[in-house]
C-alpha atoms as a PDB file:
ATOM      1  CA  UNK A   1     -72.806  11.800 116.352  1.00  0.00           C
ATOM      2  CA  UNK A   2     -71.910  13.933 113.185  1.00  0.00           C
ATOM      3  CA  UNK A   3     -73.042  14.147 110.092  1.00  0.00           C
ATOM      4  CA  UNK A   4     -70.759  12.183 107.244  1.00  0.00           C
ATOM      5  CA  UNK A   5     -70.123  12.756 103.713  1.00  0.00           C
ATOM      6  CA  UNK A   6     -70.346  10.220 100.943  1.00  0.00           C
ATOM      7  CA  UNK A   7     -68.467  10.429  98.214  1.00  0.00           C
ATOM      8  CA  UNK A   8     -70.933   9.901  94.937  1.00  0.00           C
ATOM      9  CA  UNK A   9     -70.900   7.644  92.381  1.00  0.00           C
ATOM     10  CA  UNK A  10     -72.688   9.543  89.770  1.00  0.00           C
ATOM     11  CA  UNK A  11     -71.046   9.669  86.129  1.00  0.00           C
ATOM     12  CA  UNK A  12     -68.935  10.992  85.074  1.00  0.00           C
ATOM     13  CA  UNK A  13     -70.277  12.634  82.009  1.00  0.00           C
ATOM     14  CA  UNK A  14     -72.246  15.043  84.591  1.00  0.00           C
ATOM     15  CA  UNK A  15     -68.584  16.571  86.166  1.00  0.00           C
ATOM     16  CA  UNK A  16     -67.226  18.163  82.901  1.00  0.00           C
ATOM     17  CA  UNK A  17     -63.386  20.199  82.801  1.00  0.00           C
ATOM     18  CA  UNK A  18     -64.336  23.885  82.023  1.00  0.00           C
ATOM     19  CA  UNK A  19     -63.754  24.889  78.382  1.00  0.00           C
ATOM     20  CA  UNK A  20     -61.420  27.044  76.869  1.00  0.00           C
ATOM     21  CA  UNK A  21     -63.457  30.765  77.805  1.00  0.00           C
ATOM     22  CA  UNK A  22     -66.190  29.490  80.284  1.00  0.00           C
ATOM     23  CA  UNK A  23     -66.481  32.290  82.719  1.00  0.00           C
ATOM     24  CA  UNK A  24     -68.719  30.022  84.663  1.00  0.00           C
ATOM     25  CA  UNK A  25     -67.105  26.889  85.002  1.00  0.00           C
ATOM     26  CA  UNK A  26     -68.224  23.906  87.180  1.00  0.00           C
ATOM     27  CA  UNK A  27     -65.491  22.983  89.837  1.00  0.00           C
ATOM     28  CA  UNK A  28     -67.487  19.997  90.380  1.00  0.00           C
ATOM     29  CA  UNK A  29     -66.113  17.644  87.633  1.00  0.00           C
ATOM     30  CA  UNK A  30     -62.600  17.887  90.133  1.00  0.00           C
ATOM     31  CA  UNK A  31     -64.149  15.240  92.100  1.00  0.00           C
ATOM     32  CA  UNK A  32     -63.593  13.433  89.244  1.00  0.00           C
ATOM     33  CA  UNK A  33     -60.016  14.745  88.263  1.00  0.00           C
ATOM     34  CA  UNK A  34     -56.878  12.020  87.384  1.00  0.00           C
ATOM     35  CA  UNK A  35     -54.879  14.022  89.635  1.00  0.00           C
ATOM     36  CA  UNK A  36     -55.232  12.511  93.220  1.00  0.00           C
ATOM     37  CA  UNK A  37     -54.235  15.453  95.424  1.00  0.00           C
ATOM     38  CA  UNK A  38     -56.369  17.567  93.481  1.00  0.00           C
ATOM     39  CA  UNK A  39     -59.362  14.680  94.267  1.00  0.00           C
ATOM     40  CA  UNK A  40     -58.023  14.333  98.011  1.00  0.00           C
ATOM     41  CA  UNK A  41     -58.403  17.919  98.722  1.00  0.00           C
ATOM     42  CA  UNK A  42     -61.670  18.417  97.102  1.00  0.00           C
ATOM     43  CA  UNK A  43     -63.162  15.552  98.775  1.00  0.00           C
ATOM     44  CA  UNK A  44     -61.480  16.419 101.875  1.00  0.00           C
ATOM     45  CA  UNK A  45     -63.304  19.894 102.246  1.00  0.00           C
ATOM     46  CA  UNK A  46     -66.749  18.102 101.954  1.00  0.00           C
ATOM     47  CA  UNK A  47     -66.124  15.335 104.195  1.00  0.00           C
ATOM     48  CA  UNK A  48     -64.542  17.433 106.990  1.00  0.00           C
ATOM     49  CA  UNK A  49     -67.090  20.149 106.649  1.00  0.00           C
ATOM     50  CA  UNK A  50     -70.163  18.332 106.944  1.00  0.00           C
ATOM     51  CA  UNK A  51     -68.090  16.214 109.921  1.00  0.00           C
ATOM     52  CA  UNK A  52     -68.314  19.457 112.342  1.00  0.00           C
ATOM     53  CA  UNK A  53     -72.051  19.700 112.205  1.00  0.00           C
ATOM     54  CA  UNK A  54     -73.238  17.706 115.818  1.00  0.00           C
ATOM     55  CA  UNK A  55     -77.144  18.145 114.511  1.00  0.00           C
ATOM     56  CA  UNK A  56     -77.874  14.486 113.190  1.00  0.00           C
ATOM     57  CA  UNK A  57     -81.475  14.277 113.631  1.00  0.00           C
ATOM     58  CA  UNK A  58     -83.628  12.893 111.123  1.00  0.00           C
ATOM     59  CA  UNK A  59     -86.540  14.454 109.270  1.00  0.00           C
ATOM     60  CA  UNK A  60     -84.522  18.032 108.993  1.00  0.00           C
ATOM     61  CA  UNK A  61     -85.324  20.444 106.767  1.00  0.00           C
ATOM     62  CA  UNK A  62     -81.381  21.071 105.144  1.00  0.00           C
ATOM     63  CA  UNK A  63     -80.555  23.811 103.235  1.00  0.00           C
ATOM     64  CA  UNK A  64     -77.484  23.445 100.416  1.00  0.00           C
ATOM     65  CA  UNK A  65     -76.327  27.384  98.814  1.00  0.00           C
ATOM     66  CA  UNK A  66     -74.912  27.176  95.679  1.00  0.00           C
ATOM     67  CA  UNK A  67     -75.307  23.332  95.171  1.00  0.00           C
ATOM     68  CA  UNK A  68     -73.245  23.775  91.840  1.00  0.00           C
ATOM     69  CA  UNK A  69     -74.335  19.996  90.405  1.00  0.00           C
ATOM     70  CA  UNK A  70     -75.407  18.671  94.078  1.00  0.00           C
ATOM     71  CA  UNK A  71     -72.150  16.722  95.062  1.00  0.00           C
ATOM     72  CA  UNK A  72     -73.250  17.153  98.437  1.00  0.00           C
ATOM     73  CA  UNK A  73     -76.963  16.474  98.358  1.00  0.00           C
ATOM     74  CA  UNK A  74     -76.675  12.272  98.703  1.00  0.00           C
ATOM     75  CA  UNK A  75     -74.961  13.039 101.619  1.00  0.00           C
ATOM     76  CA  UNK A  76     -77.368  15.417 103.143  1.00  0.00           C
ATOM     77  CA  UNK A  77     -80.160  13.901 101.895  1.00  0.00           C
ATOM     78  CA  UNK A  78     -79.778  10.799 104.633  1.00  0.00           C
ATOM     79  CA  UNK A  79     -80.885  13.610 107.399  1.00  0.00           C
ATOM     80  CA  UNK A  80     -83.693  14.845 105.604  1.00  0.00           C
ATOM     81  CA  UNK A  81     -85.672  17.006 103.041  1.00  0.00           C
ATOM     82  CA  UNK A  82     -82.960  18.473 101.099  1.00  0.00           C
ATOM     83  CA  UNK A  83     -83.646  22.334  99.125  1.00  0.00           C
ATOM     84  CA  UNK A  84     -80.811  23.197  96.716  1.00  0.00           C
ATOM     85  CA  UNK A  85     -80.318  26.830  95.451  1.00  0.00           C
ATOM     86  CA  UNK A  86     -77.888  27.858  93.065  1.00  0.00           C
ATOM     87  CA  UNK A  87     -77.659  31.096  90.511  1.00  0.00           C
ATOM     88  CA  UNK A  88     -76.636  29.040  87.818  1.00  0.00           C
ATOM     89  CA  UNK A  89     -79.043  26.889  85.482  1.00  0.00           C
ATOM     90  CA  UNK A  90     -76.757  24.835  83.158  1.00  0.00           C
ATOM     91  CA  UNK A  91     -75.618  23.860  87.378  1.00  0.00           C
ATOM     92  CA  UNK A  92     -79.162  23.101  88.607  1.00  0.00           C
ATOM     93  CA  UNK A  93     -79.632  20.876  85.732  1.00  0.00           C
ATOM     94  CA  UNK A  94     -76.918  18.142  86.503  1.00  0.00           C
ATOM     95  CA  UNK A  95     -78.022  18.417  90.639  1.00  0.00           C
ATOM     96  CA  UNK A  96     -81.543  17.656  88.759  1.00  0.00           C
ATOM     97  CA  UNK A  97     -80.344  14.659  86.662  1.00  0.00           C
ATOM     98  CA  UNK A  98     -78.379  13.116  89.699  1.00  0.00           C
ATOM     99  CA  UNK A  99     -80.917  13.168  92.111  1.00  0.00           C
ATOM    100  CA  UNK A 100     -83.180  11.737  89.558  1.00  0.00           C
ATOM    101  CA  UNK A 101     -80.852   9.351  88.747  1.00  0.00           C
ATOM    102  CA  UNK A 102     -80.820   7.994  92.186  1.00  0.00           C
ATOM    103  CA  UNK A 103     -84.494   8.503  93.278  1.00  0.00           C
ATOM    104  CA  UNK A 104     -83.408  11.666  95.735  1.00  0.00           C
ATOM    105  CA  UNK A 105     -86.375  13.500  96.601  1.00  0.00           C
ATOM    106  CA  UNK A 106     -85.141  17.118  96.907  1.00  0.00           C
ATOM    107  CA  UNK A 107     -86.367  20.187  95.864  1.00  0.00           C
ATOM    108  CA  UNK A 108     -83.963  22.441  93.482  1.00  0.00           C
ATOM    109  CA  UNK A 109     -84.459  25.919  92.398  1.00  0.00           C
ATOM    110  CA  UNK A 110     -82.247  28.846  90.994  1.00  0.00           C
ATOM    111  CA  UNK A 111     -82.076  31.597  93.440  1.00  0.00           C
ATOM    112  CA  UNK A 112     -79.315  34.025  94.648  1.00  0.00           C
ATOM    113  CA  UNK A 113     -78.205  34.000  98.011  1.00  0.00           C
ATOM    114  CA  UNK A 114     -79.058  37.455  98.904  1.00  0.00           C
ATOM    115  CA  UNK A 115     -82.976  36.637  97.942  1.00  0.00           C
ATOM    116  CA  UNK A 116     -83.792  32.833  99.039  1.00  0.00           C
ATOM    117  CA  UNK A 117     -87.230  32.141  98.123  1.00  0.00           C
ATOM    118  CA  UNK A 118     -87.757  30.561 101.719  1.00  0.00           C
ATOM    119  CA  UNK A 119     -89.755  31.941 104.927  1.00  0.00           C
ATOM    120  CA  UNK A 120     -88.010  32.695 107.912  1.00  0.00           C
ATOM    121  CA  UNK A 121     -86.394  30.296 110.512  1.00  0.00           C
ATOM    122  CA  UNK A 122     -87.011  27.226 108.540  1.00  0.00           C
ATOM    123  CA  UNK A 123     -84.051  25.389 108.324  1.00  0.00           C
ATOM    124  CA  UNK A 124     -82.169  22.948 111.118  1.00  0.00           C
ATOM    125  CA  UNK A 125     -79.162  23.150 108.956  1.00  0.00           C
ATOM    126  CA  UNK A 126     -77.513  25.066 106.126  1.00  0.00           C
ATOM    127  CA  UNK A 127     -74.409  24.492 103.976  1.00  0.00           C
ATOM    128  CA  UNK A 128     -72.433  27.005 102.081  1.00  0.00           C
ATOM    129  CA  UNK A 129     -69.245  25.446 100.662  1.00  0.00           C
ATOM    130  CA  UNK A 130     -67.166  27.524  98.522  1.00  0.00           C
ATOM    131  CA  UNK A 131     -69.625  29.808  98.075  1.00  0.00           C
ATOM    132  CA  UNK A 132     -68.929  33.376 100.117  1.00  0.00           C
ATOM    133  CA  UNK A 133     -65.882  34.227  98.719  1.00  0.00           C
ATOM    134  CA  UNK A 134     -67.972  34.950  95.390  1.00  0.00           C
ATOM    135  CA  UNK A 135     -70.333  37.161  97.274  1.00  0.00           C
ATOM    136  CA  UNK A 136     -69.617  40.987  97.629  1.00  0.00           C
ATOM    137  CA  UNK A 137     -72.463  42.197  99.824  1.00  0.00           C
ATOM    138  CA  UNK A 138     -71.529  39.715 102.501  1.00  0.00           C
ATOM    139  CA  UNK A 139     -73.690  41.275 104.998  1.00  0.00           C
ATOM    140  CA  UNK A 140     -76.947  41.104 102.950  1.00  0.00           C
ATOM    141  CA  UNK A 141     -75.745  37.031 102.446  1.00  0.00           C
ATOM    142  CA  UNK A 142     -75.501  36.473 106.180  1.00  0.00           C
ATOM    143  CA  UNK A 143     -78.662  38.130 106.870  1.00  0.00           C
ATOM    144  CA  UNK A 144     -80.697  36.592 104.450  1.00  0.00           C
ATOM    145  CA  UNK A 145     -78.882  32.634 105.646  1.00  0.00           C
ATOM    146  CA  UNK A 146     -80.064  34.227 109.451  1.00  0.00           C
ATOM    147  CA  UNK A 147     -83.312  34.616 108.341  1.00  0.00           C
ATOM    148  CA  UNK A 148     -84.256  31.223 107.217  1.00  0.00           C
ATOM    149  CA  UNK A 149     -82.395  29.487 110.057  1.00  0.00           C
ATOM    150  CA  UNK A 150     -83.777  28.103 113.006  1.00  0.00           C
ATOM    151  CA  UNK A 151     -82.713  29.563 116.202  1.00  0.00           C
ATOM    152  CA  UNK A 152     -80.079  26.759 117.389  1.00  0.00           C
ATOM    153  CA  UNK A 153     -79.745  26.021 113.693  1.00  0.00           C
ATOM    154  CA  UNK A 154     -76.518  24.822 112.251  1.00  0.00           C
ATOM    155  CA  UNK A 155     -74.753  26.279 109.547  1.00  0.00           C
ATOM    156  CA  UNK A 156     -71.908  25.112 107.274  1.00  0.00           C
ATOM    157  CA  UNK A 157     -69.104  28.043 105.946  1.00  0.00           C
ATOM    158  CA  UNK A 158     -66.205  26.962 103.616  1.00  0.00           C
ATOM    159  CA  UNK A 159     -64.111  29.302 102.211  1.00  0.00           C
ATOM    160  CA  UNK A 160     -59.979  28.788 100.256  1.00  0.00           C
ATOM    161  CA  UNK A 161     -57.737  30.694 102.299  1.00  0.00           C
ATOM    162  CA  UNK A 162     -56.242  32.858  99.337  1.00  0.00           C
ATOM    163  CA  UNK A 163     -51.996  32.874  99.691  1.00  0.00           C
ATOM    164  CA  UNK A 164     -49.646  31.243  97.421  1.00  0.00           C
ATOM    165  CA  UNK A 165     -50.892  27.447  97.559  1.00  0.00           C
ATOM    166  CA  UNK A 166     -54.462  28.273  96.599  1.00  0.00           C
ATOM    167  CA  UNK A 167     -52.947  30.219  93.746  1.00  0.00           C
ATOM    168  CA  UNK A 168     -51.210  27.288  92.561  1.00  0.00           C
ATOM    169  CA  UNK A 169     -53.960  24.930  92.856  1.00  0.00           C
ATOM    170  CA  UNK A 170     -56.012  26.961  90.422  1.00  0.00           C
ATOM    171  CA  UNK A 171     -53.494  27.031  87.902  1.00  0.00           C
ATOM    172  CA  UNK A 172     -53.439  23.245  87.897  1.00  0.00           C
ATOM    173  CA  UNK A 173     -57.329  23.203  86.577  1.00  0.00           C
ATOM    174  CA  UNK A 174     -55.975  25.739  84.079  1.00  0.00           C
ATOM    175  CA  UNK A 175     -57.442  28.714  85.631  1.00  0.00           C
ATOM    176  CA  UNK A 176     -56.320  32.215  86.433  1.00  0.00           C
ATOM    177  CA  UNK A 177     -56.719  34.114  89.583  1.00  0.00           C
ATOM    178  CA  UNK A 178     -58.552  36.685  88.040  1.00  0.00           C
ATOM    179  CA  UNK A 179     -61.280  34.374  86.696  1.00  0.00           C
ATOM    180  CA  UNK A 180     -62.511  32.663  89.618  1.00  0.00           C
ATOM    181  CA  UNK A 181     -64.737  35.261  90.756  1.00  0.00           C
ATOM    182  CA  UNK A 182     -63.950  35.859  94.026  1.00  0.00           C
ATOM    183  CA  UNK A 183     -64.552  39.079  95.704  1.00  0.00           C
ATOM    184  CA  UNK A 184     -64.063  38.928  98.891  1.00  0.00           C
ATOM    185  CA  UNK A 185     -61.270  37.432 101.143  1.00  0.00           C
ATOM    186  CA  UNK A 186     -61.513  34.856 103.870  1.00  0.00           C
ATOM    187  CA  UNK A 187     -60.462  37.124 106.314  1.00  0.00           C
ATOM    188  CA  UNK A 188     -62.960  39.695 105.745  1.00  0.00           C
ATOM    189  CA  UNK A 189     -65.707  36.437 105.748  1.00  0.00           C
ATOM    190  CA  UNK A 190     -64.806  35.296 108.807  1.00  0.00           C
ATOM    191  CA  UNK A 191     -65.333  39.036 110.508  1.00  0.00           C
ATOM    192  CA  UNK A 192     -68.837  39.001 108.290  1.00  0.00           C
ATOM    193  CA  UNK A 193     -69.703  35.765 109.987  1.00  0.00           C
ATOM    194  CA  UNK A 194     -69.099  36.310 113.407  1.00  0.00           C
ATOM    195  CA  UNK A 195     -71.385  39.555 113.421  1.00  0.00           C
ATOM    196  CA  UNK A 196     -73.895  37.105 112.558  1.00  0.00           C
ATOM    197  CA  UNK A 197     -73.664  33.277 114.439  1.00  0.00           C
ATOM    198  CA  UNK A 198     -71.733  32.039 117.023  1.00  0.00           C
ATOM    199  CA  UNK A 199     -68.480  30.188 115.571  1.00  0.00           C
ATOM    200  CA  UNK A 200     -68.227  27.011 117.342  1.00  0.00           C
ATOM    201  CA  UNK A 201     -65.298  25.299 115.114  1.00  0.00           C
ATOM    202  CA  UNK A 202     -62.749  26.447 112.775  1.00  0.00           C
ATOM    203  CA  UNK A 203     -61.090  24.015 110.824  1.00  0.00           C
ATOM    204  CA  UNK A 204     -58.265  24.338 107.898  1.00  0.00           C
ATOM    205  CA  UNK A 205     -56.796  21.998 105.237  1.00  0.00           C
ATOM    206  CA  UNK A 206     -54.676  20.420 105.839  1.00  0.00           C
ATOM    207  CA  UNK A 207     -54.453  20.371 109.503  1.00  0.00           C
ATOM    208  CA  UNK A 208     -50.850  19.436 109.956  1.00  0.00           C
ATOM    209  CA  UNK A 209     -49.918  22.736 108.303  1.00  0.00           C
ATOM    210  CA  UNK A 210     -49.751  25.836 110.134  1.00  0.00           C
ATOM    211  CA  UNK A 211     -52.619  28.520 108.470  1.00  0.00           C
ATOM    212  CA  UNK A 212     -49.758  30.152 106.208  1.00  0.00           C
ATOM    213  CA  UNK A 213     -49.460  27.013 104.050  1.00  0.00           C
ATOM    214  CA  UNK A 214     -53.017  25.937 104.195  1.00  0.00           C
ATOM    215  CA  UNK A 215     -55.854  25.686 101.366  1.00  0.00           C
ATOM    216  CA  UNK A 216     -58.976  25.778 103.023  1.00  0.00           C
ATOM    217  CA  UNK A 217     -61.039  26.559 106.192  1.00  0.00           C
ATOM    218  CA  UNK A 218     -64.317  26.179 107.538  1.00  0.00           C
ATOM    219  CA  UNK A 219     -66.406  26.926 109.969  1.00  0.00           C
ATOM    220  CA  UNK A 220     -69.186  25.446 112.280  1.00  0.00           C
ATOM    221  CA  UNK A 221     -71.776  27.907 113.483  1.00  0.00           C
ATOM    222  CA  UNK A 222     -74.746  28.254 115.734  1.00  0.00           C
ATOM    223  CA  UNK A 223     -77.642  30.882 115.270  1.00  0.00           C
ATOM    224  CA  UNK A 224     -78.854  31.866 118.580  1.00  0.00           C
END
């Protein structure tokens, strides 16, 4: 069995279109986008990321980095006590009012990823979609996401694969390259990680493609 995503039915009014100078804007509200591919694709990295992880137990202890307004936390919530960490505030506040909303018991605070406020080797699993790419001191990242984990934990990497098709799809929300905030490539990620856990899937979107034409990837790990 594998863990599955749920796509939310929260409002609306909580996934808003960045504004004209936001520096931070919340990808989130693309969940709720008229544009169907652009839905289909963000949906599609969620539901096929948390499909890789094989540790369904109940009663986990589940980790989400950079939980931007907690898309993800429903989902994760049905195998446990969820903790959600992001740097941003005006972020943590929405993820707040959602699980709220719908009686979630989680626990949310801002923290970076190179600091998490947790003890070691805590966690049975940990997600980090679309986060690492915005991270420059990778190394101090993966440590810090070893630290908590549980030896055998399980833990969740998604990352675009930047070429010409993730270029374009940014343009569509209205945003340029250089605003994003990403510092470090995919490639260079993917050698971070593998210093760190034992990779034991790699997925890209979409599939059918071959890598040079794809959006996304992610990756399934093990700490040992």
């Amino acid at each position: 069995m594998r863990m599955q995503f749920i796509e939310p039915t929260f409002k609306r009014k909580y996934f808003v279109p960045p504004r004209e100078g936001d520096d931070l804007p919340d990808a989130s509200w693309a969940y709720y986008s008229s544009n169907p591919i652009i839905r289909a694709v963000y949906y599609a990295r969620l539901r096929q990321s948390l499909g890789m992880v094989e540790n369904t137990q109940r009663n986990q202890k589940i980790l989400d980095i950079g939980t931007g307004s907690g898309v993800l936390i429903p989902s994760l919530a049905r195998y446990g006590k969820v903790y959600a960490v992001d740097r941003e505030e005006k972020f943590l506040a929405k993820a707040r009012a959602l699980c709220a909303r719908y009686s979630i018991p989680s626990i949310i605070r801002r923290a970076d990823i190179l600091a998490l406020p947790f003890r070691d080797s805590i966690f049975d699993t940990i997600t980090c979609i679309s986060i690492m790419e915005h991270v420059q001191d990778l190394d101090k990242a993966f440590t810090e996401i070893r630290r908590v984990m549980k030896k055998g934990g399980a833990l969740v990497v998604g990352v675009p694969i930047e070429k010409f098709l993730v270029k374009s799809i940014f343009s569509l929300f209205g945003l340029q390259q250089e605003k994003t905030g990403h510092c470090s490539h995919y490639t260079i990620i993917e050698q971070k990680l593998r210093n760190y856990f034992v990779a034991k899937k790699i997925k890209k979107i979409p599939s059918f493609l071959p890598h040079s034409l794809s959006l996304y990837k992610m990756y399934y790990c093990i700490k040992e």
